[in-house]
ModelCIF file with pLDDT and N, C-alpha, C, O atoms, coordinates in Angstrom:
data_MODEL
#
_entry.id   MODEL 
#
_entity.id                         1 
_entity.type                       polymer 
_entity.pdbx_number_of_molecules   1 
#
_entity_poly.entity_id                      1 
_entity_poly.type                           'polypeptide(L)' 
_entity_poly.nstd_linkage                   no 
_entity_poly.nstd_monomer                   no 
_entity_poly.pdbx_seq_one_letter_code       
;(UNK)(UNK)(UNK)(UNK)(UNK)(UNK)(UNK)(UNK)(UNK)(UNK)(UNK)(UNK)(UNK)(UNK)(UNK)(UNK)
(UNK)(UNK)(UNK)(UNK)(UNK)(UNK)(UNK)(UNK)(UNK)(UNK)(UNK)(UNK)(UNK)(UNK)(UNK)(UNK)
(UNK)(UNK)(UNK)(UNK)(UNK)(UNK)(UNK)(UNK)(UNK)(UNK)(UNK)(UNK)
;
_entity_poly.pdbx_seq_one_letter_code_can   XXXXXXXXXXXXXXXXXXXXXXXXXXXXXXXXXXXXXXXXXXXX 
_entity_poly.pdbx_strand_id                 A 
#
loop_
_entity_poly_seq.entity_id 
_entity_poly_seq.num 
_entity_poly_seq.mon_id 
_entity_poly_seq.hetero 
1 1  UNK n 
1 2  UNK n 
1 3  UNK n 
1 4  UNK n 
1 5  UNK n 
1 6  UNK n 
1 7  UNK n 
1 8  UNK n 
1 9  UNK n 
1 10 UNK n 
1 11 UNK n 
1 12 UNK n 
1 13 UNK n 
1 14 UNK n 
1 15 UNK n 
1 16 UNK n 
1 17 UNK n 
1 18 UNK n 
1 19 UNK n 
1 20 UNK n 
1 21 UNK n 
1 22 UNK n 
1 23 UNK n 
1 24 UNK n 
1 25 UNK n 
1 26 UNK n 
1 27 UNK n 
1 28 UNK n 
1 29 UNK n 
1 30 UNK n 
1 31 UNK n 
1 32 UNK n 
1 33 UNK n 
1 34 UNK n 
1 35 UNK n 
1 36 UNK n 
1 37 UNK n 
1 38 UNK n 
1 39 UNK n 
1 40 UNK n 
1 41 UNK n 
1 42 UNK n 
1 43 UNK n 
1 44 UNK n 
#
_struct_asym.id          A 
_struct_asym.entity_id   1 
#
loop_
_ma_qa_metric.id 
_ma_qa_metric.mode 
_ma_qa_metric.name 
_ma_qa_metric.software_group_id 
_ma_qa_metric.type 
1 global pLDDT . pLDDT 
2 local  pLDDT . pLDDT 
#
_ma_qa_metric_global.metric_id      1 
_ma_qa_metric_global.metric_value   95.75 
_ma_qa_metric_global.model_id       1 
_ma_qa_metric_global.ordinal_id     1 
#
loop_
_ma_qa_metric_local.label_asym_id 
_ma_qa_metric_local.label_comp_id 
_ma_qa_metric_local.label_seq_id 
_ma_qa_metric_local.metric_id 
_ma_qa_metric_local.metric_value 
_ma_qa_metric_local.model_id 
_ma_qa_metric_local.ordinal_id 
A UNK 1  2 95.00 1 1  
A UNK 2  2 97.00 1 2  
A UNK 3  2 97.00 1 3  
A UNK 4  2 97.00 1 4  
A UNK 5  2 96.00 1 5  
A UNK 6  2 95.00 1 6  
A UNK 7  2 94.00 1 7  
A UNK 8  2 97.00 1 8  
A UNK 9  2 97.00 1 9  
A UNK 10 2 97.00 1 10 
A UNK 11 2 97.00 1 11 
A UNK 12 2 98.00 1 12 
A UNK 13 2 98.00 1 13 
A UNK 14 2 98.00 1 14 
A UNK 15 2 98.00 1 15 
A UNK 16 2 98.00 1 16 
A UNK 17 2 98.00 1 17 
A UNK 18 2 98.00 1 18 
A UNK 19 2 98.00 1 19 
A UNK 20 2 98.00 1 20 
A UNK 21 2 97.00 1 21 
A UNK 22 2 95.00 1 22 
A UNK 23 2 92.00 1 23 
A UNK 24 2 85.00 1 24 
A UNK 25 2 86.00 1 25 
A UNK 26 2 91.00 1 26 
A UNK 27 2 92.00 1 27 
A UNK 28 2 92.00 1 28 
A UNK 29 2 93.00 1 29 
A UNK 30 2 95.00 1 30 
A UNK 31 2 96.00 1 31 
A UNK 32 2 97.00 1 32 
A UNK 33 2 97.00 1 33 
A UNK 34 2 98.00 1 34 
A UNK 35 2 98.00 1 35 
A UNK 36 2 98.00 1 36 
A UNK 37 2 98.00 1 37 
A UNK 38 2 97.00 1 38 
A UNK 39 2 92.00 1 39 
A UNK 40 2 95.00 1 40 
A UNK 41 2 96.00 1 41 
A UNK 42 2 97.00 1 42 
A UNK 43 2 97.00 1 43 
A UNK 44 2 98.00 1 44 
#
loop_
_atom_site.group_PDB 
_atom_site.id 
_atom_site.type_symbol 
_atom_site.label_atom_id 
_atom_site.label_alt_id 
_atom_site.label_comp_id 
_atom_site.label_asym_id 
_atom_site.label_entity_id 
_atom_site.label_seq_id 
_atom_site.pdbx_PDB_ins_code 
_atom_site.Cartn_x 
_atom_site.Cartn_y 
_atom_site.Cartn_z 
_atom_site.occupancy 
_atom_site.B_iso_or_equiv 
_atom_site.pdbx_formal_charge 
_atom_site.auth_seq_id 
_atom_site.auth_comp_id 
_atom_site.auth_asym_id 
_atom_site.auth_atom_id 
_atom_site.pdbx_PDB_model_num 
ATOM 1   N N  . UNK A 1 1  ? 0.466  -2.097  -5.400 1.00 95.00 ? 1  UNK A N  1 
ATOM 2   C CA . UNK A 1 1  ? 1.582  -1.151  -5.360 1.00 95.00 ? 1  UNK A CA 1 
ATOM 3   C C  . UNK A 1 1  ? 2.058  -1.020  -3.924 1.00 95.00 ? 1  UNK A C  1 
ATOM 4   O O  . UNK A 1 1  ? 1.329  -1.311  -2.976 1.00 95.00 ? 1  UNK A O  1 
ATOM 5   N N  . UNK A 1 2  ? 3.719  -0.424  -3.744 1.00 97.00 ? 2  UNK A N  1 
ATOM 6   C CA . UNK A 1 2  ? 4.019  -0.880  -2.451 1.00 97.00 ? 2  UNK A CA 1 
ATOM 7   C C  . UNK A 1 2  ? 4.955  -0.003  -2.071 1.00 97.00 ? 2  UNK A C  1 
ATOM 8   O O  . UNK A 1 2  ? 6.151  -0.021  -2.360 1.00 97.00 ? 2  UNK A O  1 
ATOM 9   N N  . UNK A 1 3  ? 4.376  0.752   -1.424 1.00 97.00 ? 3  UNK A N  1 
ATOM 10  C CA . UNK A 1 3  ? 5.574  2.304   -1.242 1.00 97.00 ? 3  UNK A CA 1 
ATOM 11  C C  . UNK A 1 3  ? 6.413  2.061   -0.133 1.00 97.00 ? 3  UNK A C  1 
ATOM 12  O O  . UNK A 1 3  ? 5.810  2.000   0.939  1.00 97.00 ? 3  UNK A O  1 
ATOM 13  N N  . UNK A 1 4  ? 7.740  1.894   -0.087 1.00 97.00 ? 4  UNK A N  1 
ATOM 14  C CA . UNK A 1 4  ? 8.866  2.020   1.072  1.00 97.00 ? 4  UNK A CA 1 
ATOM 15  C C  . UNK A 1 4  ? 8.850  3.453   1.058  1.00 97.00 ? 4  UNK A C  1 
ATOM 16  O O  . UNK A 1 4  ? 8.662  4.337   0.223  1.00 97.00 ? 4  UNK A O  1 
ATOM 17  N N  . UNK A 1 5  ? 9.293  3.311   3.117  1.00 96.00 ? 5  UNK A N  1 
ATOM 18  C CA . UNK A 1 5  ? 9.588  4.583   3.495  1.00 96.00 ? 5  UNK A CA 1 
ATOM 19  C C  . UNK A 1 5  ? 10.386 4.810   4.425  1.00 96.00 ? 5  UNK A C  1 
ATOM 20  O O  . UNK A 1 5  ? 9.888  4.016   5.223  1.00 96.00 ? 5  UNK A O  1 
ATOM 21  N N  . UNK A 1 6  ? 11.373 5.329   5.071  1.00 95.00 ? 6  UNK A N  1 
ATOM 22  C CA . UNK A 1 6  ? 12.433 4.747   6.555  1.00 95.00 ? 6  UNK A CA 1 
ATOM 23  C C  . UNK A 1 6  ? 13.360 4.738   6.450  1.00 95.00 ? 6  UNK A C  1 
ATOM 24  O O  . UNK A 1 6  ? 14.107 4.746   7.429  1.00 95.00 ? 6  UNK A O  1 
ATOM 25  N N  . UNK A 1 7  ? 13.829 4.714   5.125  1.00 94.00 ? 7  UNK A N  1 
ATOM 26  C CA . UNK A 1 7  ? 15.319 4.277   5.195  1.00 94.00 ? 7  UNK A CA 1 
ATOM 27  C C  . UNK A 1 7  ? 16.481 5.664   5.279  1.00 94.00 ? 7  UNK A C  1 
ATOM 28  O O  . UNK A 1 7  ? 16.247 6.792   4.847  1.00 94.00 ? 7  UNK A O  1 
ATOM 29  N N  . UNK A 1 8  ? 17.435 5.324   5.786  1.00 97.00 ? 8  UNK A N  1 
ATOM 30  C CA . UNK A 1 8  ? 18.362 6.812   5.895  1.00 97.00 ? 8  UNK A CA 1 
ATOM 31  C C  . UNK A 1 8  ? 19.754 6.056   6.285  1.00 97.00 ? 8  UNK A C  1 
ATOM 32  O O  . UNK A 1 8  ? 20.119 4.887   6.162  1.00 97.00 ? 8  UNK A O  1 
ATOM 33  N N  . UNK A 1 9  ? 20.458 7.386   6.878  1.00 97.00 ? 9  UNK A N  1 
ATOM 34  C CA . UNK A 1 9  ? 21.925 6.864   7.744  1.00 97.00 ? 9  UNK A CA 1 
ATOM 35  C C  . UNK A 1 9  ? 21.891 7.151   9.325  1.00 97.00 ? 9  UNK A C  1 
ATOM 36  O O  . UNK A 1 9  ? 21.623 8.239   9.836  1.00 97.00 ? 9  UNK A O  1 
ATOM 37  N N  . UNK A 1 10 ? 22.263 5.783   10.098 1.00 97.00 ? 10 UNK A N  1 
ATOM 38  C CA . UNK A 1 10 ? 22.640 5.749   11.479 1.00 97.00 ? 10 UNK A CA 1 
ATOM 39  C C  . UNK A 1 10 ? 23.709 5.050   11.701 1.00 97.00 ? 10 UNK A C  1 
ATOM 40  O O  . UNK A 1 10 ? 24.335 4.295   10.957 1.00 97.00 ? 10 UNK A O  1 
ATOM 41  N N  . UNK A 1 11 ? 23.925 5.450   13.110 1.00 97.00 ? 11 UNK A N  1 
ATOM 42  C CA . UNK A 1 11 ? 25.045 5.005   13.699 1.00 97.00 ? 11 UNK A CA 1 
ATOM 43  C C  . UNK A 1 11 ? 25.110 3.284   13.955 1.00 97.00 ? 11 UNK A C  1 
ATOM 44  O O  . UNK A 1 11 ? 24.137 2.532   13.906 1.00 97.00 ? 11 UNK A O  1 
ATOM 45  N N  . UNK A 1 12 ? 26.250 2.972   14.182 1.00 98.00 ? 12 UNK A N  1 
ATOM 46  C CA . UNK A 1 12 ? 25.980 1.522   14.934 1.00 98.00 ? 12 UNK A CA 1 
ATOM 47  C C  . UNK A 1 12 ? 25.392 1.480   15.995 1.00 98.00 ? 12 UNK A C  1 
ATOM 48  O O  . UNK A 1 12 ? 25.411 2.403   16.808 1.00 98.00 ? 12 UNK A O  1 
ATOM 49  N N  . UNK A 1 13 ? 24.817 0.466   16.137 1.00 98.00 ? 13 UNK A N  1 
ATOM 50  C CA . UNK A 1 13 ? 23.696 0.539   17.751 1.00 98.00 ? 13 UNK A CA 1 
ATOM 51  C C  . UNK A 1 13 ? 22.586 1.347   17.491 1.00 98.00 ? 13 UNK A C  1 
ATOM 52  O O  . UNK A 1 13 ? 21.869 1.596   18.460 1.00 98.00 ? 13 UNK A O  1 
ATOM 53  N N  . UNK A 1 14 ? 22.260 1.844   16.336 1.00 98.00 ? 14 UNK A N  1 
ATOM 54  C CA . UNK A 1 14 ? 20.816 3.111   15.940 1.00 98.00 ? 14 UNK A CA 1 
ATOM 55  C C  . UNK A 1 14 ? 19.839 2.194   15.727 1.00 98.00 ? 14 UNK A C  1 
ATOM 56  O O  . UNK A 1 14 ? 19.986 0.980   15.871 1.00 98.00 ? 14 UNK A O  1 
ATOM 57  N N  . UNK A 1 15 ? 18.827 2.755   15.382 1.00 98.00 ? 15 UNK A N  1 
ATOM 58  C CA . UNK A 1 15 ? 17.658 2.282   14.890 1.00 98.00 ? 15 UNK A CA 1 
ATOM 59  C C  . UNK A 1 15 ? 16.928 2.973   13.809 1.00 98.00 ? 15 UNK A C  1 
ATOM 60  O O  . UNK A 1 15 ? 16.865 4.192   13.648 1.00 98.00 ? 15 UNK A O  1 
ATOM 61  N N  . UNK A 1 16 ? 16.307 1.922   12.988 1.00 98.00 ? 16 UNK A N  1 
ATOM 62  C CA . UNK A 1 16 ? 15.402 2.741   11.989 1.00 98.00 ? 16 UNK A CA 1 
ATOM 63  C C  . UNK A 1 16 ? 13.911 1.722   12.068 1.00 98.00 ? 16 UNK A C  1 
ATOM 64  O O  . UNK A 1 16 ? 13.763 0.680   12.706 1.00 98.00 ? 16 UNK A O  1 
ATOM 65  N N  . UNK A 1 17 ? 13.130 2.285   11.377 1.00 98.00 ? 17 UNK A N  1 
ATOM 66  C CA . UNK A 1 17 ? 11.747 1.535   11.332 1.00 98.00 ? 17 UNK A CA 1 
ATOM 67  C C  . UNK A 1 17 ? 11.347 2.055   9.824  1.00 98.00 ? 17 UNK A C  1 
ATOM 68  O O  . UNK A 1 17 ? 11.292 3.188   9.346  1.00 98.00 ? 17 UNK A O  1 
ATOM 69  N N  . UNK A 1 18 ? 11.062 0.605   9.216  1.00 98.00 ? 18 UNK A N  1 
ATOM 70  C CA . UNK A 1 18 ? 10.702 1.606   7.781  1.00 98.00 ? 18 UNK A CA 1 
ATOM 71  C C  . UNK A 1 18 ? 9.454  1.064   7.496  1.00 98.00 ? 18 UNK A C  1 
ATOM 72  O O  . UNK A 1 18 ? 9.342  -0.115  7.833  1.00 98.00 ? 18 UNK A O  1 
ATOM 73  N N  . UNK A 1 19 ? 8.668  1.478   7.076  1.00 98.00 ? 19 UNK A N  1 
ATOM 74  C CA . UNK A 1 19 ? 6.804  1.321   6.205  1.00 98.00 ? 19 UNK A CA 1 
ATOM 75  C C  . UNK A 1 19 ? 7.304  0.279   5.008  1.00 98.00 ? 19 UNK A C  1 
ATOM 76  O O  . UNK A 1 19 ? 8.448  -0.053  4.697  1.00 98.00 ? 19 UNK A O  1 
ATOM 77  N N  . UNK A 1 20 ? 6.170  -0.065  4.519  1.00 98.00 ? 20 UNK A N  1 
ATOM 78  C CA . UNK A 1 20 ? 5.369  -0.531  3.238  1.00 98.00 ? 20 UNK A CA 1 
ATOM 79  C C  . UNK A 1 20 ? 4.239  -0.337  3.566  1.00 98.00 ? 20 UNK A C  1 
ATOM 80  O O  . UNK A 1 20 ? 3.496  -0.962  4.323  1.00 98.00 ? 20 UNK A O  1 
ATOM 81  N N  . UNK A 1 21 ? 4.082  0.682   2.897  1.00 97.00 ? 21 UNK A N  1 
ATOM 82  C CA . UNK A 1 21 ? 1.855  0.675   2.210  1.00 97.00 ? 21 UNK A CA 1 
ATOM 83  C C  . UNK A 1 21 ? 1.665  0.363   1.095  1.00 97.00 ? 21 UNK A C  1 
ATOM 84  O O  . UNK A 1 21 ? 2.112  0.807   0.038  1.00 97.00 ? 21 UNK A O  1 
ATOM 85  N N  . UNK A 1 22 ? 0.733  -0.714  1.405  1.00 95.00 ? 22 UNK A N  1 
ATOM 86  C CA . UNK A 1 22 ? 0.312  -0.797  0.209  1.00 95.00 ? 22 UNK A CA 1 
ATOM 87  C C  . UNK A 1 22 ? -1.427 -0.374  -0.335 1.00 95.00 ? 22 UNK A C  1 
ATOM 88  O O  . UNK A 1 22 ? -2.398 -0.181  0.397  1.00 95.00 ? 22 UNK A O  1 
ATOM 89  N N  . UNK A 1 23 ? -1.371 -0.333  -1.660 1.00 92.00 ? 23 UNK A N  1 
ATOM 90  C CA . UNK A 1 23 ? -2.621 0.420   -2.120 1.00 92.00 ? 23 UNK A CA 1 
ATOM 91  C C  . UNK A 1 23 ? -3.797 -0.590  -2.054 1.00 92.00 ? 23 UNK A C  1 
ATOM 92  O O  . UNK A 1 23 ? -4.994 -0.319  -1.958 1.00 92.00 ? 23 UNK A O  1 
ATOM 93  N N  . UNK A 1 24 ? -3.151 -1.938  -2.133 1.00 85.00 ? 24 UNK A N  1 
ATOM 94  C CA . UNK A 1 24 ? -4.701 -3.197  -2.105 1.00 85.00 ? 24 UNK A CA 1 
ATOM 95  C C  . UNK A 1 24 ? -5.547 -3.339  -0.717 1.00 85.00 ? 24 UNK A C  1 
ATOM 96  O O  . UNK A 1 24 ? -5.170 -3.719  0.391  1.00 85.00 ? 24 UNK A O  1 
ATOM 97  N N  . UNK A 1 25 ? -6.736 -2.930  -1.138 1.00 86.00 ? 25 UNK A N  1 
ATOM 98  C CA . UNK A 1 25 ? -7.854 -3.105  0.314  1.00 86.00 ? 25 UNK A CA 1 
ATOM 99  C C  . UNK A 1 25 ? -8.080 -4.518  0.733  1.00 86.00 ? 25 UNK A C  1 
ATOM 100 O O  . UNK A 1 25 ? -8.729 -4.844  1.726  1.00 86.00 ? 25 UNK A O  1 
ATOM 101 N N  . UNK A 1 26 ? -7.422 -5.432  -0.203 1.00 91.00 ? 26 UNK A N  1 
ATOM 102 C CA . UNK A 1 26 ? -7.289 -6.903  0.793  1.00 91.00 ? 26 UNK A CA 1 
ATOM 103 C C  . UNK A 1 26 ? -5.833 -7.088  1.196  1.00 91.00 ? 26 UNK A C  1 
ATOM 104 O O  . UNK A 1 26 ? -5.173 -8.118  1.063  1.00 91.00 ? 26 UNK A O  1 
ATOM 105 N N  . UNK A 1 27 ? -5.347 -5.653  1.832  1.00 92.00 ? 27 UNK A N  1 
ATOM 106 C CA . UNK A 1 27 ? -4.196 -6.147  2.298  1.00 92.00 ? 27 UNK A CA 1 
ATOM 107 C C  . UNK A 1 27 ? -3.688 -7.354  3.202  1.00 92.00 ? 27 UNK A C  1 
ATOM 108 O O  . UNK A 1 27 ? -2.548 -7.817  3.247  1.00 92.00 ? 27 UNK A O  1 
ATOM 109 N N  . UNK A 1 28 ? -4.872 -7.766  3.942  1.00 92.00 ? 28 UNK A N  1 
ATOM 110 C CA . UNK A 1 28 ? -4.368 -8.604  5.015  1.00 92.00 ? 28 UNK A CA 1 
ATOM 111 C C  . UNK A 1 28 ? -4.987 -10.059 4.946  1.00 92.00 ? 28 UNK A C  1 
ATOM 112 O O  . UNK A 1 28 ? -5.463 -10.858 5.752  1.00 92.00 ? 28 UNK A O  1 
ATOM 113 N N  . UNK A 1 29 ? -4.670 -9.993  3.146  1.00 93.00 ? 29 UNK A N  1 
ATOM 114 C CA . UNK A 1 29 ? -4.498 -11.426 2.954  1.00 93.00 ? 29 UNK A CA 1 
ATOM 115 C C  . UNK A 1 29 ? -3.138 -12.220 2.080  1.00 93.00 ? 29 UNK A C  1 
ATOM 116 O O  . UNK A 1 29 ? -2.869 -13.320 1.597  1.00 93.00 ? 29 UNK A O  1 
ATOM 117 N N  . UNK A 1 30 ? -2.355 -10.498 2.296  1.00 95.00 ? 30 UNK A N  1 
ATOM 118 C CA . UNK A 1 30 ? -1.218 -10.796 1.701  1.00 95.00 ? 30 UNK A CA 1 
ATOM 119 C C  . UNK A 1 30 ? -0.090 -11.408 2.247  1.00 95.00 ? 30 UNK A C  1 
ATOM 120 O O  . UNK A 1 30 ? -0.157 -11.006 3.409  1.00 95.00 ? 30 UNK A O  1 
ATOM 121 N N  . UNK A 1 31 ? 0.908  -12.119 2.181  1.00 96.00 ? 31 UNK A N  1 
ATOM 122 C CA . UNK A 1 31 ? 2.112  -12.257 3.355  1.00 96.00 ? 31 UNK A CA 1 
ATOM 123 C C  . UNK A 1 31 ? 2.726  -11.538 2.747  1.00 96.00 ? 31 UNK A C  1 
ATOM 124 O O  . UNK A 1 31 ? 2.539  -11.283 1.557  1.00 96.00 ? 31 UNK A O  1 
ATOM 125 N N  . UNK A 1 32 ? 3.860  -10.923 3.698  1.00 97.00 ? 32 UNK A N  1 
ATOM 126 C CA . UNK A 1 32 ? 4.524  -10.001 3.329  1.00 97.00 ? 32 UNK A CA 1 
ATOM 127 C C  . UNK A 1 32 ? 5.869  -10.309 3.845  1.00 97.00 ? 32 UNK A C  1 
ATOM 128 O O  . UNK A 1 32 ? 6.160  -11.156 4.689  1.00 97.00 ? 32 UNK A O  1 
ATOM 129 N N  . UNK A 1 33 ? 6.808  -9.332  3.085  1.00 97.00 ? 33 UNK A N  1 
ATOM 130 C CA . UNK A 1 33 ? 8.063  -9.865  3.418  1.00 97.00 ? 33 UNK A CA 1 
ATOM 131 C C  . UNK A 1 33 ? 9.373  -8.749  3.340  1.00 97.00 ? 33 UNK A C  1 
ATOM 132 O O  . UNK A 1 33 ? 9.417  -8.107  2.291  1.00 97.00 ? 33 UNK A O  1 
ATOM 133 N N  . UNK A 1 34 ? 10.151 -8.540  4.079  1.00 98.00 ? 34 UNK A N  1 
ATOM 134 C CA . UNK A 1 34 ? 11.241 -7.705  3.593  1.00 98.00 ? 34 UNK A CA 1 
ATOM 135 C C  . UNK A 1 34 ? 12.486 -8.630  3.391  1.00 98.00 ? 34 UNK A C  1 
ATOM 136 O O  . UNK A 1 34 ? 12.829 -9.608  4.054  1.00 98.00 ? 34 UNK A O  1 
ATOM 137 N N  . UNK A 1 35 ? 13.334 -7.800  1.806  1.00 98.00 ? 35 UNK A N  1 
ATOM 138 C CA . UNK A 1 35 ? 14.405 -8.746  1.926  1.00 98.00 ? 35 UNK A CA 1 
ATOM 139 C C  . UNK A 1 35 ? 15.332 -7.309  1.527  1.00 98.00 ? 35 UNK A C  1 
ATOM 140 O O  . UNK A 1 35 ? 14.957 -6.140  1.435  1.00 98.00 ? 35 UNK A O  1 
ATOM 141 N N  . UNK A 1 36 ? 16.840 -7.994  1.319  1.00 98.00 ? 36 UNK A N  1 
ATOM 142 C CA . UNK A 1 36 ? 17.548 -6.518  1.360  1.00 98.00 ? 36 UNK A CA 1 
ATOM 143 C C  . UNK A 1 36 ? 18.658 -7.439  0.782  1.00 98.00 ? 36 UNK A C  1 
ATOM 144 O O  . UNK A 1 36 ? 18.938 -8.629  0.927  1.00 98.00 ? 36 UNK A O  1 
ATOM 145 N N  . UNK A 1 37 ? 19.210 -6.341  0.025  1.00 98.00 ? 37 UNK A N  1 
ATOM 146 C CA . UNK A 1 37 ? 20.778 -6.359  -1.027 1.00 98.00 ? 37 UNK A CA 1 
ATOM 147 C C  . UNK A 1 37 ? 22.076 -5.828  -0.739 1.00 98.00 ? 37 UNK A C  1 
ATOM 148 O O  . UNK A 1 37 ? 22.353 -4.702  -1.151 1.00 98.00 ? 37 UNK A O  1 
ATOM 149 N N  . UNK A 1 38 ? 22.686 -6.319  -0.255 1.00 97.00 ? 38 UNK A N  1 
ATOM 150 C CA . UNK A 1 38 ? 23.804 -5.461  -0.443 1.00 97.00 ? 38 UNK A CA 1 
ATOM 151 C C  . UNK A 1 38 ? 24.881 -5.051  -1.252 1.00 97.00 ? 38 UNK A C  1 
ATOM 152 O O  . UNK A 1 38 ? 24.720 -5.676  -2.300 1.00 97.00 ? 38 UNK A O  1 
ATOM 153 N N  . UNK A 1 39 ? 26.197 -4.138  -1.389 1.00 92.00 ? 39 UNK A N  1 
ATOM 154 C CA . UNK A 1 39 ? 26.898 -4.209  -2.486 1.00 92.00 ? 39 UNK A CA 1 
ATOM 155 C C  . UNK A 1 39 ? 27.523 -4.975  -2.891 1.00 92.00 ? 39 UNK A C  1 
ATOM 156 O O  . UNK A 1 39 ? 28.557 -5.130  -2.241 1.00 92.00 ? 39 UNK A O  1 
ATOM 157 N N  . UNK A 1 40 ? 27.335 -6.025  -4.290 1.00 95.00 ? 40 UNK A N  1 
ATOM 158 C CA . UNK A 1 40 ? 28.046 -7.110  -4.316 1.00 95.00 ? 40 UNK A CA 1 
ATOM 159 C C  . UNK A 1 40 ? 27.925 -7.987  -4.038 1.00 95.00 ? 40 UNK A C  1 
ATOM 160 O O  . UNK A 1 40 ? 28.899 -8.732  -3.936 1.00 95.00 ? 40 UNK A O  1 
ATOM 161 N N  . UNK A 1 41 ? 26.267 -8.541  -3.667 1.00 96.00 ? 41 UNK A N  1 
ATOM 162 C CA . UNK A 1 41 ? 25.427 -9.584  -3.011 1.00 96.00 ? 41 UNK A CA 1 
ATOM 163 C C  . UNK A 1 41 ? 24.329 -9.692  -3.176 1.00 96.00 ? 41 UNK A C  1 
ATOM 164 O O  . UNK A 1 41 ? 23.553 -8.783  -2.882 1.00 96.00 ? 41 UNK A O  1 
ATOM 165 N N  . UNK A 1 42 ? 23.967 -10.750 -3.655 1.00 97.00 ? 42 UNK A N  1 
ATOM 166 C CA . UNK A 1 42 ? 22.292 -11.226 -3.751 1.00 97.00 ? 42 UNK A CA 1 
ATOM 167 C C  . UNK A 1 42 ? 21.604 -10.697 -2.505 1.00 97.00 ? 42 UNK A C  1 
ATOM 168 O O  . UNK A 1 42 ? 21.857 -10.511 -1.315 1.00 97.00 ? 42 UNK A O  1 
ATOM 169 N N  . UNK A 1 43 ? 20.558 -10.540 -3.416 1.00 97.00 ? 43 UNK A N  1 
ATOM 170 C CA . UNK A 1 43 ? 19.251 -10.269 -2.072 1.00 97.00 ? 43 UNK A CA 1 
ATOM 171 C C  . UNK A 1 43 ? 19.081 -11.414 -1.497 1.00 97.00 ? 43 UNK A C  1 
ATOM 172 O O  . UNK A 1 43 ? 19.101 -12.562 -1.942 1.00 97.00 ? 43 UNK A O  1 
ATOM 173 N N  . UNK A 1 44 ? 18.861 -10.862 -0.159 1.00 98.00 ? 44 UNK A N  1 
ATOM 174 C CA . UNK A 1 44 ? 18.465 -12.160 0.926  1.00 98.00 ? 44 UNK A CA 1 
ATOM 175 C C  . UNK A 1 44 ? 17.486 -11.500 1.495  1.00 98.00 ? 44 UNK A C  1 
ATOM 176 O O  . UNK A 1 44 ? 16.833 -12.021 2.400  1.00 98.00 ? 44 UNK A O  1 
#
């Protein structure tokens, strides 16, 4: 299981930092990955 957390509204030039935790104790044999959607567009 894989909880996002971070996300909000900023300005141009802002910054955000967002989490994934996850619940598996062999986490760090996982690769991991962020991908993102926008309106009207495949995830990349």
């Amino acid at each position: 299981q894989l909880v996002v957390a971070g996300g909000g509204l900023v300005q141009v030039g802002g910054s955000l930092r967002l989490s994934c935790a996850a619940s598996e104790p062999t986490f760090n044999t996982y690769t991991m990955g962020w991908f993102r959607q926008a309106p009207g567009k495949e995830r990349e």
